[in-house]
C-alpha atoms as a PDB file:
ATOM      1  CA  UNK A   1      69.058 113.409 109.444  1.00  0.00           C
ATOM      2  CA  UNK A   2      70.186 110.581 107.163  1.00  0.00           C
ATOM      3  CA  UNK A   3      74.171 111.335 107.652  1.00  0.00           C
ATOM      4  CA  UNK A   4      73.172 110.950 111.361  1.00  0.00           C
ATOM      5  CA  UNK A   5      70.970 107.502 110.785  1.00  0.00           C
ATOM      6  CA  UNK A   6      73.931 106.297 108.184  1.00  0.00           C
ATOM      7  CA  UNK A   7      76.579 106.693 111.368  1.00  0.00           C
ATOM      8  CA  UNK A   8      74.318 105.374 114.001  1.00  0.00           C
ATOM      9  CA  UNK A   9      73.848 102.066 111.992  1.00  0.00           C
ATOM     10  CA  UNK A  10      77.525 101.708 111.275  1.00  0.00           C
ATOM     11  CA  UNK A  11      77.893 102.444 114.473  1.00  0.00           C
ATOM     12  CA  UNK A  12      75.417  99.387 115.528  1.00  0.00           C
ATOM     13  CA  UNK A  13      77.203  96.857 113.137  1.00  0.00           C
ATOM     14  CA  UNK A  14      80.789  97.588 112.047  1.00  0.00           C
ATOM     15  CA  UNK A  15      82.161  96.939 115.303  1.00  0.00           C
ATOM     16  CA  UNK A  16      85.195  94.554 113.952  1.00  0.00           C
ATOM     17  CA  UNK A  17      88.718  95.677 113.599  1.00  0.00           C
ATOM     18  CA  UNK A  18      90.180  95.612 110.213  1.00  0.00           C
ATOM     19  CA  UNK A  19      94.156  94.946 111.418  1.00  0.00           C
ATOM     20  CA  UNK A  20      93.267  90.892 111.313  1.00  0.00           C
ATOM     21  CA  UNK A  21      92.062  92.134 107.512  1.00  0.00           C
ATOM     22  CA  UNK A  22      95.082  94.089 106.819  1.00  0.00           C
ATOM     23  CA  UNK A  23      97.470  91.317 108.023  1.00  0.00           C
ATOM     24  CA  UNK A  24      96.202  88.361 106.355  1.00  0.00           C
ATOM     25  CA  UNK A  25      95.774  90.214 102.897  1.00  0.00           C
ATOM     26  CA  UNK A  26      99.868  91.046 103.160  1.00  0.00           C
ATOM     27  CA  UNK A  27     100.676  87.365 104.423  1.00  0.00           C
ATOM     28  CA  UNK A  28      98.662  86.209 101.062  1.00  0.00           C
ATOM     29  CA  UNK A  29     100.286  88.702  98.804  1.00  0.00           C
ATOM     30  CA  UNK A  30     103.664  87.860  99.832  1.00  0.00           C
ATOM     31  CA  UNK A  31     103.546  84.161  99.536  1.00  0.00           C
ATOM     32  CA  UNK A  32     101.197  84.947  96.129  1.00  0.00           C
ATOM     33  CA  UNK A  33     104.526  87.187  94.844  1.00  0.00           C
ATOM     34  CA  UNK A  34     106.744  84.562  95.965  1.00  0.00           C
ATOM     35  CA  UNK A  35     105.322  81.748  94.220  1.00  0.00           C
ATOM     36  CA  UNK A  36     105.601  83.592  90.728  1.00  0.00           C
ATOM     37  CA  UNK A  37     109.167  83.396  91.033  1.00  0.00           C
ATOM     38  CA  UNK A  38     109.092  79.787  91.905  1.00  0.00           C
ATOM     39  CA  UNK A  39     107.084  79.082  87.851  1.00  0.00           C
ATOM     40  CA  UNK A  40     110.497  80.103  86.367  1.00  0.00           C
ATOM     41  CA  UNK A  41     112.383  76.837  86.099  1.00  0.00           C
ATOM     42  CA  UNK A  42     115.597  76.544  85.976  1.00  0.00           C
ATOM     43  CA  UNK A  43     116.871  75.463  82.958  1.00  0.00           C
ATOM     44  CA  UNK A  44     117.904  71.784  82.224  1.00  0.00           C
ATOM     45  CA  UNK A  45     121.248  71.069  80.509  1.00  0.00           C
ATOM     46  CA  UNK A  46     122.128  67.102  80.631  1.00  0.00           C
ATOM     47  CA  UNK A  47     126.050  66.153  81.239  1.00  0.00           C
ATOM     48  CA  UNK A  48     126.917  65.178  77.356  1.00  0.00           C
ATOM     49  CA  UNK A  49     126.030  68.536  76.627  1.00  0.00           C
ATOM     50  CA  UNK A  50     127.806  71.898  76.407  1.00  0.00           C
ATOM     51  CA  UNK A  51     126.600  73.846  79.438  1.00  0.00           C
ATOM     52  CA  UNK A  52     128.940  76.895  79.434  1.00  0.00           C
ATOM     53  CA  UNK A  53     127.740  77.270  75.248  1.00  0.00           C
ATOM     54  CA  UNK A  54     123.545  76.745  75.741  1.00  0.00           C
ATOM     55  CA  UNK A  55     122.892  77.959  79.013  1.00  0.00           C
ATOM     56  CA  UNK A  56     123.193  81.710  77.409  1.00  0.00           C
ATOM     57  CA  UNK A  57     120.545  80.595  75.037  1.00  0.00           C
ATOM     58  CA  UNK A  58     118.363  78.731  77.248  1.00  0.00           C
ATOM     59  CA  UNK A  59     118.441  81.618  79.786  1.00  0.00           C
ATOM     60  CA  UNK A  60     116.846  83.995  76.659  1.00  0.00           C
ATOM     61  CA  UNK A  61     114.320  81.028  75.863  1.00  0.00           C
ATOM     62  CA  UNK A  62     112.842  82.169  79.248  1.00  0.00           C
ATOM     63  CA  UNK A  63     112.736  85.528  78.734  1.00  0.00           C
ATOM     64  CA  UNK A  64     108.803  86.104  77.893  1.00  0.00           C
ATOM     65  CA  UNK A  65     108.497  84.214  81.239  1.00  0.00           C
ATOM     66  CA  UNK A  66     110.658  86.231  82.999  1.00  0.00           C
ATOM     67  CA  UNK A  67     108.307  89.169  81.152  1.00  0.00           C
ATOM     68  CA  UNK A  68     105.454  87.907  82.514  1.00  0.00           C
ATOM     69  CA  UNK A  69     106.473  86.960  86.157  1.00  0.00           C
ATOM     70  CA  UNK A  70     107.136  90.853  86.070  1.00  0.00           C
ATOM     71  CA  UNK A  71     104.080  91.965  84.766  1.00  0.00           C
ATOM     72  CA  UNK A  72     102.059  89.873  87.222  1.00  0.00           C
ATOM     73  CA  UNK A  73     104.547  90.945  90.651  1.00  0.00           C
ATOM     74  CA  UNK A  74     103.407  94.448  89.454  1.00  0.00           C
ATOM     75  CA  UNK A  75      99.514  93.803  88.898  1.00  0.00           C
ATOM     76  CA  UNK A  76      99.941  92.142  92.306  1.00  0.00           C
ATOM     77  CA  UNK A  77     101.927  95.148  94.056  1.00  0.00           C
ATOM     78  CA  UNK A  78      99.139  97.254  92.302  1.00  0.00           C
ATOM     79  CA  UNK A  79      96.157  95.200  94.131  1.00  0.00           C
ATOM     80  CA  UNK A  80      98.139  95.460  97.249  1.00  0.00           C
ATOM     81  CA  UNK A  81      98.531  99.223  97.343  1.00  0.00           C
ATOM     82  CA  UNK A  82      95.275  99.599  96.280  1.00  0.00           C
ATOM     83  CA  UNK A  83      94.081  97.169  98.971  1.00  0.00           C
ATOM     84  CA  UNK A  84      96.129  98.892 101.403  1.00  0.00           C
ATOM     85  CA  UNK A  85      94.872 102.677 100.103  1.00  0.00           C
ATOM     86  CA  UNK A  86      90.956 101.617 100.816  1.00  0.00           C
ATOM     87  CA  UNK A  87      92.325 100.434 104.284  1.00  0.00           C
ATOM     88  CA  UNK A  88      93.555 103.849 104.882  1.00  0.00           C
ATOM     89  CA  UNK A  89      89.959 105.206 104.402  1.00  0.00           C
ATOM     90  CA  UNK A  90      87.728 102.232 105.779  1.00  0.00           C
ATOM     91  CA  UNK A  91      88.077 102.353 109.706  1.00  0.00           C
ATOM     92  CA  UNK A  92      85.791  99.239 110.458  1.00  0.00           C
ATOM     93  CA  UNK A  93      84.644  95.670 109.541  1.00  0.00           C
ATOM     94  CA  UNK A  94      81.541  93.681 109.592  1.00  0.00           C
ATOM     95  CA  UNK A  95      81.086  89.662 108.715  1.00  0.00           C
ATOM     96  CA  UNK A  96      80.129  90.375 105.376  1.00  0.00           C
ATOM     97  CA  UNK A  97      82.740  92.673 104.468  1.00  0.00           C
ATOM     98  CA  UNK A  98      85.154  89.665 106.389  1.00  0.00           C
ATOM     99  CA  UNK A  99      83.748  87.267 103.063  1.00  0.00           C
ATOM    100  CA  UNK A 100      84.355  90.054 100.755  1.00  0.00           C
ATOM    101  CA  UNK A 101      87.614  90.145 101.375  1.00  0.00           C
ATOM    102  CA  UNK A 102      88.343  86.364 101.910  1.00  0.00           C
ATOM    103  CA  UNK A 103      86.742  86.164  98.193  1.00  0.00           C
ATOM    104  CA  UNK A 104      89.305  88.627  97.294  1.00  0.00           C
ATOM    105  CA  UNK A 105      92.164  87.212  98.655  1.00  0.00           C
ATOM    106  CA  UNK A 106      91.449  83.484  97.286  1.00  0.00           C
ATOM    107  CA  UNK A 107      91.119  84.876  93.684  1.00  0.00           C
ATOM    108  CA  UNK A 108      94.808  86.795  94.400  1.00  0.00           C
ATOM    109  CA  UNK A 109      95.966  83.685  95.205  1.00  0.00           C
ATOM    110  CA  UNK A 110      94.865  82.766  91.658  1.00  0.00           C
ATOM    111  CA  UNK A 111      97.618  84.817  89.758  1.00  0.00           C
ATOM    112  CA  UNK A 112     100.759  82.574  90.219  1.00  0.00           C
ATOM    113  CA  UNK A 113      98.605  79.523  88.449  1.00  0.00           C
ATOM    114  CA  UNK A 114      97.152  81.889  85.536  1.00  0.00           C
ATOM    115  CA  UNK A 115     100.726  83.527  85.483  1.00  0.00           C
ATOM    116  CA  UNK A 116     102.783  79.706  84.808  1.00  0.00           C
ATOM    117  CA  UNK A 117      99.342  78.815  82.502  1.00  0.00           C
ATOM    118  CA  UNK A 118     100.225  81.719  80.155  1.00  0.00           C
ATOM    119  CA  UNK A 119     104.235  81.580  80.447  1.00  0.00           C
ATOM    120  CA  UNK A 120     103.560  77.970  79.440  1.00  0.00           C
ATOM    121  CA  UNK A 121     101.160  78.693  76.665  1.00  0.00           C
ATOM    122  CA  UNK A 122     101.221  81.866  75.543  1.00  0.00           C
ATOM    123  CA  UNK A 123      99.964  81.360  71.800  1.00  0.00           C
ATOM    124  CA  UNK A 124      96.987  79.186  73.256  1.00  0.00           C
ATOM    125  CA  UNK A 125      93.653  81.615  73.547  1.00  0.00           C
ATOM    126  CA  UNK A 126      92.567  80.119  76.704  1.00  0.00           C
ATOM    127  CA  UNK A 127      95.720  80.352  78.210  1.00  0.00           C
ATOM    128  CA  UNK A 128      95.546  83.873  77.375  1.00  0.00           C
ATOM    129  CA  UNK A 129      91.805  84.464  78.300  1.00  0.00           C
ATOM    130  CA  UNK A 130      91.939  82.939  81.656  1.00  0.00           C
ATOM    131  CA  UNK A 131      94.542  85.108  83.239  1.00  0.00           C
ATOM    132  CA  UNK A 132      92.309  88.058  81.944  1.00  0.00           C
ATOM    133  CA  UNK A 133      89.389  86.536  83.102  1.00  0.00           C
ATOM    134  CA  UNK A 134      91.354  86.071  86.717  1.00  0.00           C
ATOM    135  CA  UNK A 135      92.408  89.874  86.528  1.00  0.00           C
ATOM    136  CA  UNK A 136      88.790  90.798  85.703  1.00  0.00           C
ATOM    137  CA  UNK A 137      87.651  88.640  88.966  1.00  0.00           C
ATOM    138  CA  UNK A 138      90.000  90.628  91.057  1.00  0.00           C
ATOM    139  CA  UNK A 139      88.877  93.913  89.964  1.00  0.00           C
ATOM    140  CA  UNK A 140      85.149  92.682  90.540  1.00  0.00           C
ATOM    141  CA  UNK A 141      85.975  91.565  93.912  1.00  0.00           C
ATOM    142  CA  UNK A 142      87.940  94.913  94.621  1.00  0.00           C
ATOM    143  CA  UNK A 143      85.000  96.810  93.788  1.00  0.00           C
ATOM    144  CA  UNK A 144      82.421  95.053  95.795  1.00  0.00           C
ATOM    145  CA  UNK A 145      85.413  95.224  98.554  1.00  0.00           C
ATOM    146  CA  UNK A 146      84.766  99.354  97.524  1.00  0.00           C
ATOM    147  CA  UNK A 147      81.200  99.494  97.150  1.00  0.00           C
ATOM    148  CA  UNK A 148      80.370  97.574 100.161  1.00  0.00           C
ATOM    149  CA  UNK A 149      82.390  99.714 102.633  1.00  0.00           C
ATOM    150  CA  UNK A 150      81.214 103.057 101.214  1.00  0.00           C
ATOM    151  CA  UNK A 151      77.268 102.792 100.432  1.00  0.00           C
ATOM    152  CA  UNK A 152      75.499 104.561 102.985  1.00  0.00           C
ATOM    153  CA  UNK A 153      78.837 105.506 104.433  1.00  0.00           C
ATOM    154  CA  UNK A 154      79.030 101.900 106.038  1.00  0.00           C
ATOM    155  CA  UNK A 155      82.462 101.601 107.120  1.00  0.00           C
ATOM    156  CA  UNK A 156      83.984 105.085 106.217  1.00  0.00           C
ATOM    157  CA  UNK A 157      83.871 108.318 107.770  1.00  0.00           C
ATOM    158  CA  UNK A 158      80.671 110.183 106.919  1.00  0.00           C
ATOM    159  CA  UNK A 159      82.866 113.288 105.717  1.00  0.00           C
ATOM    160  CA  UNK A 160      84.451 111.172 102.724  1.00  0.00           C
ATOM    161  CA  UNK A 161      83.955 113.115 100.133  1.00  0.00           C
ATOM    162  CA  UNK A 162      81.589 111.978  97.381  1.00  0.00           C
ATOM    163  CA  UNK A 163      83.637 112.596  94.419  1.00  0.00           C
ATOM    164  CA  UNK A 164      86.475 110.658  96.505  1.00  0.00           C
ATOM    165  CA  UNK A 165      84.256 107.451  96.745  1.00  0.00           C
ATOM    166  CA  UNK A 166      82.818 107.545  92.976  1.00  0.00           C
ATOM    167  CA  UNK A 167      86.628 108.335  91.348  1.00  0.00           C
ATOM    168  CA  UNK A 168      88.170 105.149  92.906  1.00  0.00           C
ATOM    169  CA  UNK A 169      85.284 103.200  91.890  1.00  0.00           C
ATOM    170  CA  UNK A 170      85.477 104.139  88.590  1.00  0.00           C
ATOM    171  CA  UNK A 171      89.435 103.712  88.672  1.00  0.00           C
ATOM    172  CA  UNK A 172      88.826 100.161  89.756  1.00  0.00           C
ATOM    173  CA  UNK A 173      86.494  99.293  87.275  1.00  0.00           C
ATOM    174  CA  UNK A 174      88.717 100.379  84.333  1.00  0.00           C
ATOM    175  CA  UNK A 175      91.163  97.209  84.492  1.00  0.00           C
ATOM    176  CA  UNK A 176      88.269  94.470  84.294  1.00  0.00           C
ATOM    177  CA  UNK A 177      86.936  96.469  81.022  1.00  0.00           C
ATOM    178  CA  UNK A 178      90.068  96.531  79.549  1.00  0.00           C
ATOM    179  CA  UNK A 179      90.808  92.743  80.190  1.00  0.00           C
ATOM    180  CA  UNK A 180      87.473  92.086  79.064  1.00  0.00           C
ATOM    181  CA  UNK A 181      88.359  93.801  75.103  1.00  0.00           C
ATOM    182  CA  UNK A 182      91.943  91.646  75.653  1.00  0.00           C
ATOM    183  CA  UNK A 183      89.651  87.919  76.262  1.00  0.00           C
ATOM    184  CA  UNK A 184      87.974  88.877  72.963  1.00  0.00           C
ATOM    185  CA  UNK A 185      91.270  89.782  71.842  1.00  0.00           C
ATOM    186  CA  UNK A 186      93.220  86.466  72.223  1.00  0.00           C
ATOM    187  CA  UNK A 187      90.882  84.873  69.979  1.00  0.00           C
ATOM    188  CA  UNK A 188      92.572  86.714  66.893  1.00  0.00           C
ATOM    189  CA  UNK A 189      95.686  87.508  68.350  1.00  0.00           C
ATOM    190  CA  UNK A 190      97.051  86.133  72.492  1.00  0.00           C
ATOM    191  CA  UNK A 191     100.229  88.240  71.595  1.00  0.00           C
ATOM    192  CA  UNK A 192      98.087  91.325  71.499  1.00  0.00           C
ATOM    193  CA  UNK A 193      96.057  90.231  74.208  1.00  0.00           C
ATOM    194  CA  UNK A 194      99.082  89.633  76.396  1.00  0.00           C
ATOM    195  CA  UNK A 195     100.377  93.279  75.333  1.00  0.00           C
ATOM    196  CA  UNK A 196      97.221  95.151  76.326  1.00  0.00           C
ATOM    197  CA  UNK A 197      97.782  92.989  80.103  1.00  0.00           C
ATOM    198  CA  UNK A 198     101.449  94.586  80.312  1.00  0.00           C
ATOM    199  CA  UNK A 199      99.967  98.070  79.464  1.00  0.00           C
ATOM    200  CA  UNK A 200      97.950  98.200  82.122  1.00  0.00           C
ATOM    201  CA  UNK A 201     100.335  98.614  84.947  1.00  0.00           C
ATOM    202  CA  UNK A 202     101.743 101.986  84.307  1.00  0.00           C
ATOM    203  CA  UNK A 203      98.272 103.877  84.475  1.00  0.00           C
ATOM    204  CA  UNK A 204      97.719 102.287  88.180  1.00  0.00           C
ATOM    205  CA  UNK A 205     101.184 102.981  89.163  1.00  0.00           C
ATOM    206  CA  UNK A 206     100.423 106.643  89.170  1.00  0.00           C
ATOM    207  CA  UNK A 207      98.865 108.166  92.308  1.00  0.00           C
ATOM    208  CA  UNK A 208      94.746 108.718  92.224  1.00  0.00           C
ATOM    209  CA  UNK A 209      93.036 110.916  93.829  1.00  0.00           C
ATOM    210  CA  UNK A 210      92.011 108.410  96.610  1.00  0.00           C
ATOM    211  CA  UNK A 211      95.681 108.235  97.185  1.00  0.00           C
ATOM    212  CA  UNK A 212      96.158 111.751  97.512  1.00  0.00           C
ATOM    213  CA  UNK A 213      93.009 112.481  99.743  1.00  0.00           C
ATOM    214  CA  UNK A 214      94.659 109.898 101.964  1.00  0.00           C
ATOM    215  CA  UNK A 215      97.842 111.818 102.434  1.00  0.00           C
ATOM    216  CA  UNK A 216      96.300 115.395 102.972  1.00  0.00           C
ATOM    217  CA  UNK A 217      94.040 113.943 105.581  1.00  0.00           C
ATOM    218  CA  UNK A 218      97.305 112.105 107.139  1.00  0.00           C
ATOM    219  CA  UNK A 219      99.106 115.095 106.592  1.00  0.00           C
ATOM    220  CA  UNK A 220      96.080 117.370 108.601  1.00  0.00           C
ATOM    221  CA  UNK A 221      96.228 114.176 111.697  1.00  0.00           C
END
């Protein structure tokens, strides 16, 4: 009786498409991506001097910039394939899931500005702390993205497997505790701090088990 009253009320509410969702969310992360290449400046070499002898050297000057534009196009790519893996399991919207993800997307747009802050000043703690803080604002809106469209079954399929639902949750989550250790970090060391940022990537790279539900379900259609 309750799986049947949690599908006739999201049923009765989540009558909205999620394409409009879907679309806007890649229109954001591709201009967000682009602008993290546009931080990287050029470097400046006035007439008088040699430019053929220092641009070598001013091209390695840029290098932890460089480091970090790549670290944040990949924490970006990571948000966008895990936006795009809930999408593949949530099959409806409603207005308040519509603010969830607009909340979402503005804090994405975020990253290029905490990405130049920390190129700029990368032995500043603040500097440091406030592109962790950013990623740990993401992952909070990610999982209230999660949360929201899976209590009670509210905008998923009513045969999503438990286990499914509480993994990815718990997968989300693990990104905003370990930026939270790399804030208190910075305050005795931003180059560790930075370090534990970069680490992250590799661990959400690799498929989850959301993913893989995803494709034997696809796979089955």
């Amino acid at each position: 009786m309750e799986g049947t009253e949690n599908t006739q009320d999201r049923h009765s509410h989540a009558f909205m498409s999620t394409a409009r969702i879907e679309a806007l969310a890649d229109g954001l992360f591709s201009i967000a991506m682009t602008l993290l290449a546009l931080n990287i400046a050029v470097p400046v070499i006035a007439p008088p001097e040699n430019a053929a002898a220092l641009l070598p050297r001013k091209l390695l000057d840029l290098f932890p910039a460089i480091a970090l534009y790549a670290v944040s196009f990949v924490v970006l790519g990571i948000y966008w394939v895990a936006h795009h893996g809930q999408f593949r399991v949530i099959d409806a919207a409603d207005r308040p899931f519509l603010w969830i993800n607009i909340l979402f997307m503005m804090l994405i747009a975020f990253v290029p500005f905490s990405t130049s802050l920390i190129s700029r000043y990368p032995d500043v703690p603040l500097a440091v702390q406030t592109y962790g803080l950013t990623l740990i604002l993401i992952g909070g809106a990610l999982h209230l993205h999660w949360w929201y469209a899976t209590t009670g079954f509210r905008l998923i399929p009513p045969t999503t497997p438990p286990e499914i639902i509480r993994g990815a949750r718990n997968r989300i989550l693990l990104a905003p505790a370990v930026c939270a250790v790399a804030i208190v970090v910075a305050f005795v060391s931003p180059l560790a701090s930075i370090v534990m940022y970069a680490l992250l990537p590799p661990f959400y790279i690799a498929p989850a088990a959301l993913d893989r539900f995803v494709f034997r379900r696809e796979r089955r259609v």
